[in-house]
PDB file of N, CA and C in Angstrom:
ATOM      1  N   UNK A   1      25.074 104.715 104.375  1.00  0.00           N
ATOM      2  CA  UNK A   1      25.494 104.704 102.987  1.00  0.00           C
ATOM      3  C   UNK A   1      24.637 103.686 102.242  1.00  0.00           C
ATOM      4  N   UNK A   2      24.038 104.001 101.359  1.00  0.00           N
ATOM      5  CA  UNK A   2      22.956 103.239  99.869  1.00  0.00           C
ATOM      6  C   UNK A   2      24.294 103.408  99.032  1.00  0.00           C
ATOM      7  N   UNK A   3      24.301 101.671  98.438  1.00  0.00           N
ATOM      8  CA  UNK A   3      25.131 101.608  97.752  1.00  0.00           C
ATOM      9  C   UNK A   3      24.342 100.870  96.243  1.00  0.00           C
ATOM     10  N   UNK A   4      24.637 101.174  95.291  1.00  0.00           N
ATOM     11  CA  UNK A   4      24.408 100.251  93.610  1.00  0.00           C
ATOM     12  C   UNK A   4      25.074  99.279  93.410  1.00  0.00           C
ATOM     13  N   UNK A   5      25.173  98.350  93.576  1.00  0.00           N
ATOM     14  CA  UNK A   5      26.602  97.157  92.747  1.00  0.00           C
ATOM     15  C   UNK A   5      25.741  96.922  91.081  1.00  0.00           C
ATOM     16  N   UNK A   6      26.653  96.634  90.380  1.00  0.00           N
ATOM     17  CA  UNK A   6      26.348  96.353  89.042  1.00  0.00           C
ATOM     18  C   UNK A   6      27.303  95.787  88.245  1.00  0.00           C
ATOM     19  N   UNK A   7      26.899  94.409  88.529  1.00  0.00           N
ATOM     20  CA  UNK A   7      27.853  93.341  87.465  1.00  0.00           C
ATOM     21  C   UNK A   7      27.059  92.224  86.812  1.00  0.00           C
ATOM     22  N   UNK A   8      27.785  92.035  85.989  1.00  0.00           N
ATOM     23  CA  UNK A   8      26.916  90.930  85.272  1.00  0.00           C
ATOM     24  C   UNK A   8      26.991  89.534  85.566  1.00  0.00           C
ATOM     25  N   UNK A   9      28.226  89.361  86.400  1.00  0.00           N
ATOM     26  CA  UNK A   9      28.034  88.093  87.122  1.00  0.00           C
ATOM     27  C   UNK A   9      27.241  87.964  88.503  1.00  0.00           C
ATOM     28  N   UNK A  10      26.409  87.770  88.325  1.00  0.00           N
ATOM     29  CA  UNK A  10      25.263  87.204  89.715  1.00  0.00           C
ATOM     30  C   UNK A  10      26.044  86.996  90.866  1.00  0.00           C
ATOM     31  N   UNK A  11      26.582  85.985  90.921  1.00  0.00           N
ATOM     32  CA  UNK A  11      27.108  85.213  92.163  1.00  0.00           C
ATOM     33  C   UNK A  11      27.930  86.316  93.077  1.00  0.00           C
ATOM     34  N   UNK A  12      28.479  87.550  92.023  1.00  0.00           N
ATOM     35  CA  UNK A  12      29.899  88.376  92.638  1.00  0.00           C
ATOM     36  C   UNK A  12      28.884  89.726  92.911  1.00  0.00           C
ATOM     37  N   UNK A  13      27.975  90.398  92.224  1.00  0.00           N
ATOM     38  CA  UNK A  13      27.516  90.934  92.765  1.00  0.00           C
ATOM     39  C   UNK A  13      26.358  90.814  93.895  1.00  0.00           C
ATOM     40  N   UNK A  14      25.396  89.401  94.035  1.00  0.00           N
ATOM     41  CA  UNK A  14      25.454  89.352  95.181  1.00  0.00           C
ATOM     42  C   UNK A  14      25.669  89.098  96.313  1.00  0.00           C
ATOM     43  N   UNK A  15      26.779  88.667  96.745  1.00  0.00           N
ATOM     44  CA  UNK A  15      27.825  87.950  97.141  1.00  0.00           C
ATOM     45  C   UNK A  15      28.387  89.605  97.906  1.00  0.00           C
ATOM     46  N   UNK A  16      28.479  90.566  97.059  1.00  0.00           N
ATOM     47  CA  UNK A  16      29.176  91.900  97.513  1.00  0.00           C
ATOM     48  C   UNK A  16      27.929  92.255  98.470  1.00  0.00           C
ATOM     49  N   UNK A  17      26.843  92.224  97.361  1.00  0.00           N
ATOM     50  CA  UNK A  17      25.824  93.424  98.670  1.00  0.00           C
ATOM     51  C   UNK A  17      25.351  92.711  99.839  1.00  0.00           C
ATOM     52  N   UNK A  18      25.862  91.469  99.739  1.00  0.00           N
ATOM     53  CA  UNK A  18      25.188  90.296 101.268  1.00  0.00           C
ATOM     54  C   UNK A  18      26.589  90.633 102.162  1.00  0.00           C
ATOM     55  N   UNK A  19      27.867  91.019 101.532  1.00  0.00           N
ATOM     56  CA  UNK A  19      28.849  90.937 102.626  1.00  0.00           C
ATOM     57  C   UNK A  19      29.006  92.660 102.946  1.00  0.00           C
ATOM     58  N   UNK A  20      28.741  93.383 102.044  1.00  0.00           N
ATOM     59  CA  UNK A  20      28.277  94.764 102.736  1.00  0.00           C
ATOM     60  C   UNK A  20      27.192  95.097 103.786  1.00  0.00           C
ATOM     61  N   UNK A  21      26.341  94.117 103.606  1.00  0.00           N
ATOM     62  CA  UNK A  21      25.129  94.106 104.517  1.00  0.00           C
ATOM     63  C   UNK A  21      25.725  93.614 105.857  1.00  0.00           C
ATOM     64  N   UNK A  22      26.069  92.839 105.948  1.00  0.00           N
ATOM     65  CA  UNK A  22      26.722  92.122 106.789  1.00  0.00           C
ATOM     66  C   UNK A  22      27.499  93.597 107.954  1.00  0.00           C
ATOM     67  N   UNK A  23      27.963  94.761 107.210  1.00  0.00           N
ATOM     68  CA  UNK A  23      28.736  95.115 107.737  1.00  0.00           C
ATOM     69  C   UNK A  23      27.805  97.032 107.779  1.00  0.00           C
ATOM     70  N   UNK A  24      26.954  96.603 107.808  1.00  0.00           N
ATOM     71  CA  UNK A  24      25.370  97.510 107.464  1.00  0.00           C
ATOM     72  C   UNK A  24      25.132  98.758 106.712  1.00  0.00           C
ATOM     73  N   UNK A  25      25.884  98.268 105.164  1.00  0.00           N
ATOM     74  CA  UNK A  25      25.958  99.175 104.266  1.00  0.00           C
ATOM     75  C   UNK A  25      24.543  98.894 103.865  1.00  0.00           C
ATOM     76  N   UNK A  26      23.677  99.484 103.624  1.00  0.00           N
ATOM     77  CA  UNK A  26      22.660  99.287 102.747  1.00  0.00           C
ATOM     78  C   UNK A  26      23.204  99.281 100.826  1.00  0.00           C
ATOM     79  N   UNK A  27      22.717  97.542 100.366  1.00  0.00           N
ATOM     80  CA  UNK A  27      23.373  97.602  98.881  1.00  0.00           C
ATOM     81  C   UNK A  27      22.552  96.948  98.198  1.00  0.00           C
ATOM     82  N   UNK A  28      21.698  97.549  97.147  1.00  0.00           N
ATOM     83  CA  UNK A  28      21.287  96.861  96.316  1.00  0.00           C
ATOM     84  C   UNK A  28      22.028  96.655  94.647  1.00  0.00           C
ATOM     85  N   UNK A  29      21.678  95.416  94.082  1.00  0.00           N
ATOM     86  CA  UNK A  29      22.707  94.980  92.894  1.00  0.00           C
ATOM     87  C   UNK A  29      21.499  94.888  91.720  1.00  0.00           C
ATOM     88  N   UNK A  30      22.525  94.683  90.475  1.00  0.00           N
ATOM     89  CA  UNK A  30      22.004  94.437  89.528  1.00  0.00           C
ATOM     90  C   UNK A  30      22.870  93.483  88.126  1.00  0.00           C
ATOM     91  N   UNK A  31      22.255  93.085  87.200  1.00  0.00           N
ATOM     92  CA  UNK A  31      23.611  92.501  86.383  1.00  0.00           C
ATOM     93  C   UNK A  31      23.333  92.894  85.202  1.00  0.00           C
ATOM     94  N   UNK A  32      22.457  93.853  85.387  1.00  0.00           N
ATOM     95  CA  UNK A  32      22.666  94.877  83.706  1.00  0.00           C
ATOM     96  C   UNK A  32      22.340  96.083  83.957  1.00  0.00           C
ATOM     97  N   UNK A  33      22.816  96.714  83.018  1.00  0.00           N
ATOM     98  CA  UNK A  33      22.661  98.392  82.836  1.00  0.00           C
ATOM     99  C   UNK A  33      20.795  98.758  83.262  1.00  0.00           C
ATOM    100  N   UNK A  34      19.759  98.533  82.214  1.00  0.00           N
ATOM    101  CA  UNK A  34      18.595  98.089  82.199  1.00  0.00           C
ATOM    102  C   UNK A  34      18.207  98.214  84.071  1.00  0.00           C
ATOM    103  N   UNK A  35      18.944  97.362  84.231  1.00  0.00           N
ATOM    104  CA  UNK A  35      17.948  96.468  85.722  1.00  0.00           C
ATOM    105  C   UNK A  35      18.322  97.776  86.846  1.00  0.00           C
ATOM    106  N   UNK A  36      19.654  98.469  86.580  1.00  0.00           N
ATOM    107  CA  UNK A  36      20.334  99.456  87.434  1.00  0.00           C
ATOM    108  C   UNK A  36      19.731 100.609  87.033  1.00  0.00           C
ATOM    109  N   UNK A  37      19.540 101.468  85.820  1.00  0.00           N
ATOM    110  CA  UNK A  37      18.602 102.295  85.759  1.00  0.00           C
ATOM    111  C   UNK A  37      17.057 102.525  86.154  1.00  0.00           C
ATOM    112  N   UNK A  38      16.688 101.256  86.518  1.00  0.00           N
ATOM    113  CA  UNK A  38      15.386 101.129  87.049  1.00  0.00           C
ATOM    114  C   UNK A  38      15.633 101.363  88.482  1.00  0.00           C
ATOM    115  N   UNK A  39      16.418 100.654  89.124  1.00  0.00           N
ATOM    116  CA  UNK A  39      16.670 100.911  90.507  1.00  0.00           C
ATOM    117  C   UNK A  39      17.400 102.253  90.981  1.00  0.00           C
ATOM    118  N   UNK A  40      17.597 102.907  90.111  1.00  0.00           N
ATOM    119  CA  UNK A  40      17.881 104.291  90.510  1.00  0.00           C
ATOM    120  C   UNK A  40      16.267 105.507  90.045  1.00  0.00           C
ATOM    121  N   UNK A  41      15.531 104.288  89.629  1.00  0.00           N
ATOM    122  CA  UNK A  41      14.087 105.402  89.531  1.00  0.00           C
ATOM    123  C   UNK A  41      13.357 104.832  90.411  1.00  0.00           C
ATOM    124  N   UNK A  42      13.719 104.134  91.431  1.00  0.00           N
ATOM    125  CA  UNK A  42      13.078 103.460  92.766  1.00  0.00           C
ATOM    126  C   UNK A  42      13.591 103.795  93.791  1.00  0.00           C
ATOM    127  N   UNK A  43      14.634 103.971  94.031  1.00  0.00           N
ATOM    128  CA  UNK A  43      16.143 104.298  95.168  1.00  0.00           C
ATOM    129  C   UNK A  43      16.854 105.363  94.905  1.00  0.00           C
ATOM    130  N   UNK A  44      17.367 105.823  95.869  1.00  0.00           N
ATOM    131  CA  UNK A  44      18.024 106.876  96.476  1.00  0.00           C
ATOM    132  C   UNK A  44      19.684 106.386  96.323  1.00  0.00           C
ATOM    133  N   UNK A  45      20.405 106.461  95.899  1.00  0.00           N
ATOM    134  CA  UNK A  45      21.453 105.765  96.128  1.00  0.00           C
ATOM    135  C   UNK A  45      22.972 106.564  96.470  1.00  0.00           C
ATOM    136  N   UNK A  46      23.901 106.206  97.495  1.00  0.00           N
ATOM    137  CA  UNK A  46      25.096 107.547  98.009  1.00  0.00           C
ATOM    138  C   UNK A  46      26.205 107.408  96.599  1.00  0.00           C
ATOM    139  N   UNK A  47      26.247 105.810  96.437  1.00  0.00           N
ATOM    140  CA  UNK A  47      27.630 105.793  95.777  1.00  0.00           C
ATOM    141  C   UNK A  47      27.132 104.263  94.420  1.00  0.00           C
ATOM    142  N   UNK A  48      27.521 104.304  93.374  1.00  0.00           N
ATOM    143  CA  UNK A  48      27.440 103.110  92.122  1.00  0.00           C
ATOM    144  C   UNK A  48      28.707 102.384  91.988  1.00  0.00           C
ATOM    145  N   UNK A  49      28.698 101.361  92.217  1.00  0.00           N
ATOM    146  CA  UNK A  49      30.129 100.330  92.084  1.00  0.00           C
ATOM    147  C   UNK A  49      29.860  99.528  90.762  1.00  0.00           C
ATOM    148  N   UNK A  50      30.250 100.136  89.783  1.00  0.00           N
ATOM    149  CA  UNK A  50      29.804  99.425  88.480  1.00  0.00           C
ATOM    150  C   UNK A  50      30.854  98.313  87.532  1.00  0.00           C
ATOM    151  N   UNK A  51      30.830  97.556  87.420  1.00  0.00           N
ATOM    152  CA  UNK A  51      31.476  96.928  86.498  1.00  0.00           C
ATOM    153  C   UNK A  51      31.772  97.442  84.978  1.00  0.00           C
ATOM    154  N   UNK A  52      32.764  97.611  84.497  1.00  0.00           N
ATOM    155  CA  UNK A  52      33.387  97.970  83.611  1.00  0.00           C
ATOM    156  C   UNK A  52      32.417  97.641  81.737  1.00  0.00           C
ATOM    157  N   UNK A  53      32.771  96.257  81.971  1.00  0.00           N
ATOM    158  CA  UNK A  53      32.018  95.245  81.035  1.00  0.00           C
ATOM    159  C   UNK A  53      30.583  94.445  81.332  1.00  0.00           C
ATOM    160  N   UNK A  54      29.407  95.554  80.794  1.00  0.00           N
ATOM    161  CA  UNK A  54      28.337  94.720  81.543  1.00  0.00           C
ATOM    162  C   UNK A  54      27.849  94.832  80.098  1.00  0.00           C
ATOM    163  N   UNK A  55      26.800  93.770  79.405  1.00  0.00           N
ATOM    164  CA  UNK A  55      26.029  93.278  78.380  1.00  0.00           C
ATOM    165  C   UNK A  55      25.211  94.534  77.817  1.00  0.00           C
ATOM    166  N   UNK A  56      25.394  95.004  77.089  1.00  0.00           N
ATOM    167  CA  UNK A  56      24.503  96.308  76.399  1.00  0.00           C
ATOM    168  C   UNK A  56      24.865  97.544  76.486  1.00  0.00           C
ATOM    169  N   UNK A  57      25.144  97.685  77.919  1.00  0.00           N
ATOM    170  CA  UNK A  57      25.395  99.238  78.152  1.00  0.00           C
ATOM    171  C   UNK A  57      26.684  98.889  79.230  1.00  0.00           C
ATOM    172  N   UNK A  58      27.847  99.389  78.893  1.00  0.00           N
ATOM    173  CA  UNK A  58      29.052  99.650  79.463  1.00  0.00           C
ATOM    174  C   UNK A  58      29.015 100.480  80.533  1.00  0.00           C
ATOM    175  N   UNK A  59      30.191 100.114  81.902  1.00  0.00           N
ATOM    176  CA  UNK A  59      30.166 100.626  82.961  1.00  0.00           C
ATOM    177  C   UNK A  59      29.806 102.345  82.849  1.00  0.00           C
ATOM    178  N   UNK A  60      30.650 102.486  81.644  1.00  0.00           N
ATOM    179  CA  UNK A  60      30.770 104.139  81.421  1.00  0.00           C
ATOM    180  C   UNK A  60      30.217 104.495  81.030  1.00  0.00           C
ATOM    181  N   UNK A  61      29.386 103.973  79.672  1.00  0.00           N
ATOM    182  CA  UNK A  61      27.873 104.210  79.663  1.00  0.00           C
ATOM    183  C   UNK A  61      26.691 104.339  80.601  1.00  0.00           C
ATOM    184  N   UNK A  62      26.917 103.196  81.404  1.00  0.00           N
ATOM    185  CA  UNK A  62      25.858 103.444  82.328  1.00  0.00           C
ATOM    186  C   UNK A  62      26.240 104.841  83.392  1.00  0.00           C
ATOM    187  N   UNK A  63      27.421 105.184  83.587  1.00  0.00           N
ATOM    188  CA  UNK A  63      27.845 106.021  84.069  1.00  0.00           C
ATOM    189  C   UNK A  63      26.907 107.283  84.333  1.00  0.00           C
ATOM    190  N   UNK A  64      27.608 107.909  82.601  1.00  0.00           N
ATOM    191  CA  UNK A  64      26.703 108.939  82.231  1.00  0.00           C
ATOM    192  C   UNK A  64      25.697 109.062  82.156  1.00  0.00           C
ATOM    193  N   UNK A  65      24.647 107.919  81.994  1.00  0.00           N
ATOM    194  CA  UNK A  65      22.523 107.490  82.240  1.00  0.00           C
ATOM    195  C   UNK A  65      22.314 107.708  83.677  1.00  0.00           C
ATOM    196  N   UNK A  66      23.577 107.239  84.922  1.00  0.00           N
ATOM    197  CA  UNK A  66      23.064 107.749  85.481  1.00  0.00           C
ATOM    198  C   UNK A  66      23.248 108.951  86.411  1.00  0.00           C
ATOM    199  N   UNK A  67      24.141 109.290  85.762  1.00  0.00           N
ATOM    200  CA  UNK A  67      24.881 110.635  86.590  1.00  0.00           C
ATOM    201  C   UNK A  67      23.356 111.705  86.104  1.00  0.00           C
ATOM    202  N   UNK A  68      22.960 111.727  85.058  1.00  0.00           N
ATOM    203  CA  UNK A  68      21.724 112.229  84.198  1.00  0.00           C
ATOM    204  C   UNK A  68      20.882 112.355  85.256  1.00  0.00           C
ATOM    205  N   UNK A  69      20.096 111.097  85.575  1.00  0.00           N
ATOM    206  CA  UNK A  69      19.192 110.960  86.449  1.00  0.00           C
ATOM    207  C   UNK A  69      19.515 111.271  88.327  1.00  0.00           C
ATOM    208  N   UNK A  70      20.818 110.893  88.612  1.00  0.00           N
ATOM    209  CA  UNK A  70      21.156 111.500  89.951  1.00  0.00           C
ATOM    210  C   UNK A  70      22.618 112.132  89.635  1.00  0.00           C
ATOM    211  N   UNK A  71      22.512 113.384  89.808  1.00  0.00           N
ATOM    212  CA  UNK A  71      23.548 114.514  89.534  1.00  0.00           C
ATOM    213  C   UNK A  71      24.882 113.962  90.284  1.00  0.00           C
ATOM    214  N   UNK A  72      24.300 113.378  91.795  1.00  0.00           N
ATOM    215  CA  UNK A  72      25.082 113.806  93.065  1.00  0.00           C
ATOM    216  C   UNK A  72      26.094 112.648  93.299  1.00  0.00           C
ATOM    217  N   UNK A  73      25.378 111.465  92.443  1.00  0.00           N
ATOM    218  CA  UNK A  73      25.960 110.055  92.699  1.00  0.00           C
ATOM    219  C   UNK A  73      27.173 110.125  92.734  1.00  0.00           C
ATOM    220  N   UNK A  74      28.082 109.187  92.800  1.00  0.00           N
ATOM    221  CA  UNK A  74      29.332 109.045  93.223  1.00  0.00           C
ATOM    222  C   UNK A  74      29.677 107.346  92.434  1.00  0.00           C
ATOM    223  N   UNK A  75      30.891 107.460  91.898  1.00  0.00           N
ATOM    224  CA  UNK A  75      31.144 106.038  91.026  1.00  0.00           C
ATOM    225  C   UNK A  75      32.682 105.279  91.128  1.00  0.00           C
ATOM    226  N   UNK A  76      32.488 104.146  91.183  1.00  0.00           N
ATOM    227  CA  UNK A  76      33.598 103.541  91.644  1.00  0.00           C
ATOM    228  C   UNK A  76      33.423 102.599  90.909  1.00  0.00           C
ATOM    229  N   UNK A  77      34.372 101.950  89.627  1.00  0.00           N
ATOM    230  CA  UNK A  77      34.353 100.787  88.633  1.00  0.00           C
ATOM    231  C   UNK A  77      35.587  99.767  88.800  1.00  0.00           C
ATOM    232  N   UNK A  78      35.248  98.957  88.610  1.00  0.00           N
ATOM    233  CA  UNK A  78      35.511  97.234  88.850  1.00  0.00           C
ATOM    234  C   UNK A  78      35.402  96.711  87.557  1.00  0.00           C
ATOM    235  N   UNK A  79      37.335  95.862  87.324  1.00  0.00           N
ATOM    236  CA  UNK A  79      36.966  94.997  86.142  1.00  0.00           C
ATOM    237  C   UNK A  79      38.133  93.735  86.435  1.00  0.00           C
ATOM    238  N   UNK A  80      37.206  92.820  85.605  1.00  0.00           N
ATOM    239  CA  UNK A  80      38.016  91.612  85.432  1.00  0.00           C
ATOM    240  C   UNK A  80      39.981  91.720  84.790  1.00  0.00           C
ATOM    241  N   UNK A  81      39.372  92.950  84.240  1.00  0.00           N
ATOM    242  CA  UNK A  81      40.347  93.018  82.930  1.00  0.00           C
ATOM    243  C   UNK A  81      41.550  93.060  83.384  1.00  0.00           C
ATOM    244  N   UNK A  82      42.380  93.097  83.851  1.00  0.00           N
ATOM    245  CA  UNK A  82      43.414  93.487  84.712  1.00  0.00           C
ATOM    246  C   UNK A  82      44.512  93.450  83.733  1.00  0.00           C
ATOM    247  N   UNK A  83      44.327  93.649  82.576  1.00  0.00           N
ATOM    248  CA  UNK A  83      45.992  94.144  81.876  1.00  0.00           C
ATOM    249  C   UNK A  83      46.209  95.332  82.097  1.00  0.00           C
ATOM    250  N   UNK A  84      47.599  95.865  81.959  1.00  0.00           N
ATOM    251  CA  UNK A  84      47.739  96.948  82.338  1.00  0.00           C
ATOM    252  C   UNK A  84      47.386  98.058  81.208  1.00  0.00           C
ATOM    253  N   UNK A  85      47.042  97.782  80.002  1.00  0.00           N
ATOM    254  CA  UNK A  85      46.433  98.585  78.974  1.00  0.00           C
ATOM    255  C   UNK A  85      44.844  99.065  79.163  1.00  0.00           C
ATOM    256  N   UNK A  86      44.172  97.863  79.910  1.00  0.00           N
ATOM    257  CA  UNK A  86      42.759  98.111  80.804  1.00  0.00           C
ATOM    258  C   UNK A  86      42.824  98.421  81.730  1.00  0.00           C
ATOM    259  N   UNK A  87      43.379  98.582  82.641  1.00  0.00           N
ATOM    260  CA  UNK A  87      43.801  99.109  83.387  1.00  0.00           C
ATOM    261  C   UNK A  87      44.304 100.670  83.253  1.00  0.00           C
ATOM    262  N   UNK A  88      44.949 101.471  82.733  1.00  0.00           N
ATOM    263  CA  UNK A  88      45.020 102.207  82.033  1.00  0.00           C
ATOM    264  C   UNK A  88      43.388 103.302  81.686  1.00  0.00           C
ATOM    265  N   UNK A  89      43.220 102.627  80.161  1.00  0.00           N
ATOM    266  CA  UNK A  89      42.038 103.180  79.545  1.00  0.00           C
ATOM    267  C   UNK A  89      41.281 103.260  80.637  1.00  0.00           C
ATOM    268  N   UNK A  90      40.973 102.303  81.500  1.00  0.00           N
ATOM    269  CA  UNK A  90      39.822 102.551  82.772  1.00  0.00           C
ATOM    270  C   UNK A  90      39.868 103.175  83.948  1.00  0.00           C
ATOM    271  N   UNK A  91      41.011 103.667  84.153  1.00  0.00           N
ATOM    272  CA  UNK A  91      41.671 104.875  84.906  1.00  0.00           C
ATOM    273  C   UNK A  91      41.414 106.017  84.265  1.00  0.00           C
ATOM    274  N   UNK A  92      41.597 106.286  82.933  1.00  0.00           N
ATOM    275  CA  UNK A  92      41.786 107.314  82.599  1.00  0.00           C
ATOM    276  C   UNK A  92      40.378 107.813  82.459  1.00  0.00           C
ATOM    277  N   UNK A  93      39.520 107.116  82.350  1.00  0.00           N
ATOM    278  CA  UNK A  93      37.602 107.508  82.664  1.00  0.00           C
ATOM    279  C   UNK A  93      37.547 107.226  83.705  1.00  0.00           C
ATOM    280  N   UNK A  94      37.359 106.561  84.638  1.00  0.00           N
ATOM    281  CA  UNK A  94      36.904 106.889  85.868  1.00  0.00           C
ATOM    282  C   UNK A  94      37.820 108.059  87.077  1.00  0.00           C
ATOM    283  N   UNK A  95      39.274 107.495  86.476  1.00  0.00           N
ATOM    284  CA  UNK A  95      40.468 108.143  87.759  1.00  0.00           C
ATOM    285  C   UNK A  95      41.203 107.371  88.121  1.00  0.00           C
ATOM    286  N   UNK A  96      42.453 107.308  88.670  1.00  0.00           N
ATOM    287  CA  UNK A  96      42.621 106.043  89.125  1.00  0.00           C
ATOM    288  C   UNK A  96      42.334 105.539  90.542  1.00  0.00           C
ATOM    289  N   UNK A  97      41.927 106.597  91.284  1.00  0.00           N
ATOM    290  CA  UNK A  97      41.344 106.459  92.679  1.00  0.00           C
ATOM    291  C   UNK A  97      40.020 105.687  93.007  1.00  0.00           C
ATOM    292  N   UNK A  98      39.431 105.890  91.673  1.00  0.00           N
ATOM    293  CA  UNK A  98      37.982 104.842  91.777  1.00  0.00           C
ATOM    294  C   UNK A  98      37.967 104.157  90.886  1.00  0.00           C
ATOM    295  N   UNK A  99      39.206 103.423  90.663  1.00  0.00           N
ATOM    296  CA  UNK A  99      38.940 102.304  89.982  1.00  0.00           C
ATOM    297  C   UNK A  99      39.668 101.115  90.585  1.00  0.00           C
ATOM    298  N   UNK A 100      38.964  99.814  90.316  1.00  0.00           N
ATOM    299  CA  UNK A 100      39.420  98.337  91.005  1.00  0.00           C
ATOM    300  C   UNK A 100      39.357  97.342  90.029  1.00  0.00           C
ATOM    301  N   UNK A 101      40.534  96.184  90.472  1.00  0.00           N
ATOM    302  CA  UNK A 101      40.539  95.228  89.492  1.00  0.00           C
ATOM    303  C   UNK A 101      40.045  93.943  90.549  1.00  0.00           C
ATOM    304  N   UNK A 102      38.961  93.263  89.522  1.00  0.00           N
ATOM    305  CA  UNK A 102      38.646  91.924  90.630  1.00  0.00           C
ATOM    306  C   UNK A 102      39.559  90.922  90.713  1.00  0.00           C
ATOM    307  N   UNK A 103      39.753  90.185  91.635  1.00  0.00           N
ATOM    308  CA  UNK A 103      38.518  90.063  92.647  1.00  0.00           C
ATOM    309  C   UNK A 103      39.078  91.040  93.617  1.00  0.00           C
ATOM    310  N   UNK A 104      37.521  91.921  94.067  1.00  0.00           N
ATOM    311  CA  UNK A 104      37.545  92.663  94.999  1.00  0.00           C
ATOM    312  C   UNK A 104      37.747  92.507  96.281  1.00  0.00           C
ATOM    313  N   UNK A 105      38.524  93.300  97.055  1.00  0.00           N
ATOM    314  CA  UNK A 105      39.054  92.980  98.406  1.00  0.00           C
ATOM    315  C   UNK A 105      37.741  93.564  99.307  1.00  0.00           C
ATOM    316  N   UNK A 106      36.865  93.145 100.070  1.00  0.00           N
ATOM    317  CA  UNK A 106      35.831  93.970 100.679  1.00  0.00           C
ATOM    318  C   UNK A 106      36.180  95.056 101.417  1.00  0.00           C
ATOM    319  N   UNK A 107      36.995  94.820 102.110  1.00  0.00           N
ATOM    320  CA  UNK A 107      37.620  96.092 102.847  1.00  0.00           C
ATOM    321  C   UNK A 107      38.417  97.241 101.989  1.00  0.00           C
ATOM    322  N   UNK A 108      38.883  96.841 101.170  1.00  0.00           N
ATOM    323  CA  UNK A 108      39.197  97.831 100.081  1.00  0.00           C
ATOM    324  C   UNK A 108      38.681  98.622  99.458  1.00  0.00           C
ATOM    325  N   UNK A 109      37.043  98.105  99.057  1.00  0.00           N
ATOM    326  CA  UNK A 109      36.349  98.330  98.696  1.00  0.00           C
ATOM    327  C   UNK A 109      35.212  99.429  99.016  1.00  0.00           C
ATOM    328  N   UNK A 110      35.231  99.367 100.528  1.00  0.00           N
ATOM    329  CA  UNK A 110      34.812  99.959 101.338  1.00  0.00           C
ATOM    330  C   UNK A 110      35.252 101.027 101.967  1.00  0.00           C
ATOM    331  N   UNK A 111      36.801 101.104 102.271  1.00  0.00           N
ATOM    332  CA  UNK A 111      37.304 101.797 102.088  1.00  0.00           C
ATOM    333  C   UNK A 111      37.926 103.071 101.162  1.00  0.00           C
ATOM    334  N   UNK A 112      37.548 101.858 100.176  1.00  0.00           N
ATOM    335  CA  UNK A 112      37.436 103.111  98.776  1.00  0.00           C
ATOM    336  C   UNK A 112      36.209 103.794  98.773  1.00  0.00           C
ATOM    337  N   UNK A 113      34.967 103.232  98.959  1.00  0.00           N
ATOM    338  CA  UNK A 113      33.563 104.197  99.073  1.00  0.00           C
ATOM    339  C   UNK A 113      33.264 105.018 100.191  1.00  0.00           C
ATOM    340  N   UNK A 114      34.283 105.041 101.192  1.00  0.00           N
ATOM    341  CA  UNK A 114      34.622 105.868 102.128  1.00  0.00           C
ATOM    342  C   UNK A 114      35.234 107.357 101.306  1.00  0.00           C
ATOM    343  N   UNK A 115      36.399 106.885 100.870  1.00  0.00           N
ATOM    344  CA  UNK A 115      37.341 108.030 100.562  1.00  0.00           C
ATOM    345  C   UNK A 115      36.257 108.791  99.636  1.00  0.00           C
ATOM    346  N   UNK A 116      35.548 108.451  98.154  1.00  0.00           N
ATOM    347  CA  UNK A 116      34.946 108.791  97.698  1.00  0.00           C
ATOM    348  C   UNK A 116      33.883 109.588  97.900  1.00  0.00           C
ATOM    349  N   UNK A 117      32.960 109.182  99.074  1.00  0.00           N
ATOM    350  CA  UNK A 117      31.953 109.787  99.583  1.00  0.00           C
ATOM    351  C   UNK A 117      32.796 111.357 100.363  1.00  0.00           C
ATOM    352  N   UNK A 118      33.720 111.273 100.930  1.00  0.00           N
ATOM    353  CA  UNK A 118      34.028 112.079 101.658  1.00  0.00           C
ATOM    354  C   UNK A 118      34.809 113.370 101.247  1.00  0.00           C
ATOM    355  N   UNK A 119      35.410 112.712  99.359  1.00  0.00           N
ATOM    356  CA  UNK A 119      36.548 113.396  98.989  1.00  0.00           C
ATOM    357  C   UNK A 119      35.275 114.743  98.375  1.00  0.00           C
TER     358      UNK A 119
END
């Protein structure tokens, strides 16, 4: 499994793809929309773990840029936001099956890009 992380905090997204590695997901990150569309015109990628709220271009924005460019991808979004009104609205675009509120549980996480890939 090639995985995308995409958040705008540094430390949390790479922090994710060093403890996915760890567990031999192949994961490369990014902390803007910009930096993640480039790496999907370099990489192959199974599944995108995007952050909700990223600087310019929104999780769901970036969504659709890159569903464009890879048809097949697969998306799973992550947010700080955790009211239940964001919570909510961000269910209701992604699903509520692929969506997470941080901080992310790794095994959860993983488990969720399991179900996803497979569903």
């Amino acid at each position: 499994m090639r995985v995308l992380l995409v958040d705008d905090e540094h430390e949390l997204a790479s922090t994710l793809a060093e403890r996915l590695s760890i567990r031999d997901i192949e994961a490369d990150w990014a902390t803007g929309g910009e930096d993640a569309l480039r790496l999907a015109e370099e990489k192959t990628f199974d599944i995108a773990v995007l952050d909700v709220k990223i600087p310019r271009i929104s999780g769901f924005e970036l969504k659709k840029r890159l569903h464009k460019k890879c048809p097949d991808l697969k998306f799973i979004f992550m947010t700080g936001h955790g009211s239940a009104a964001a919570f909510k609205a961000g269910a209701a675009e992604a699903g509520p099956e692929n969506y997470l509120t941080k901080p992310v549980n790794i095994d959860t996480l993983i488990k969720k890009m399991n179900d996803v890939l497979t569903s």
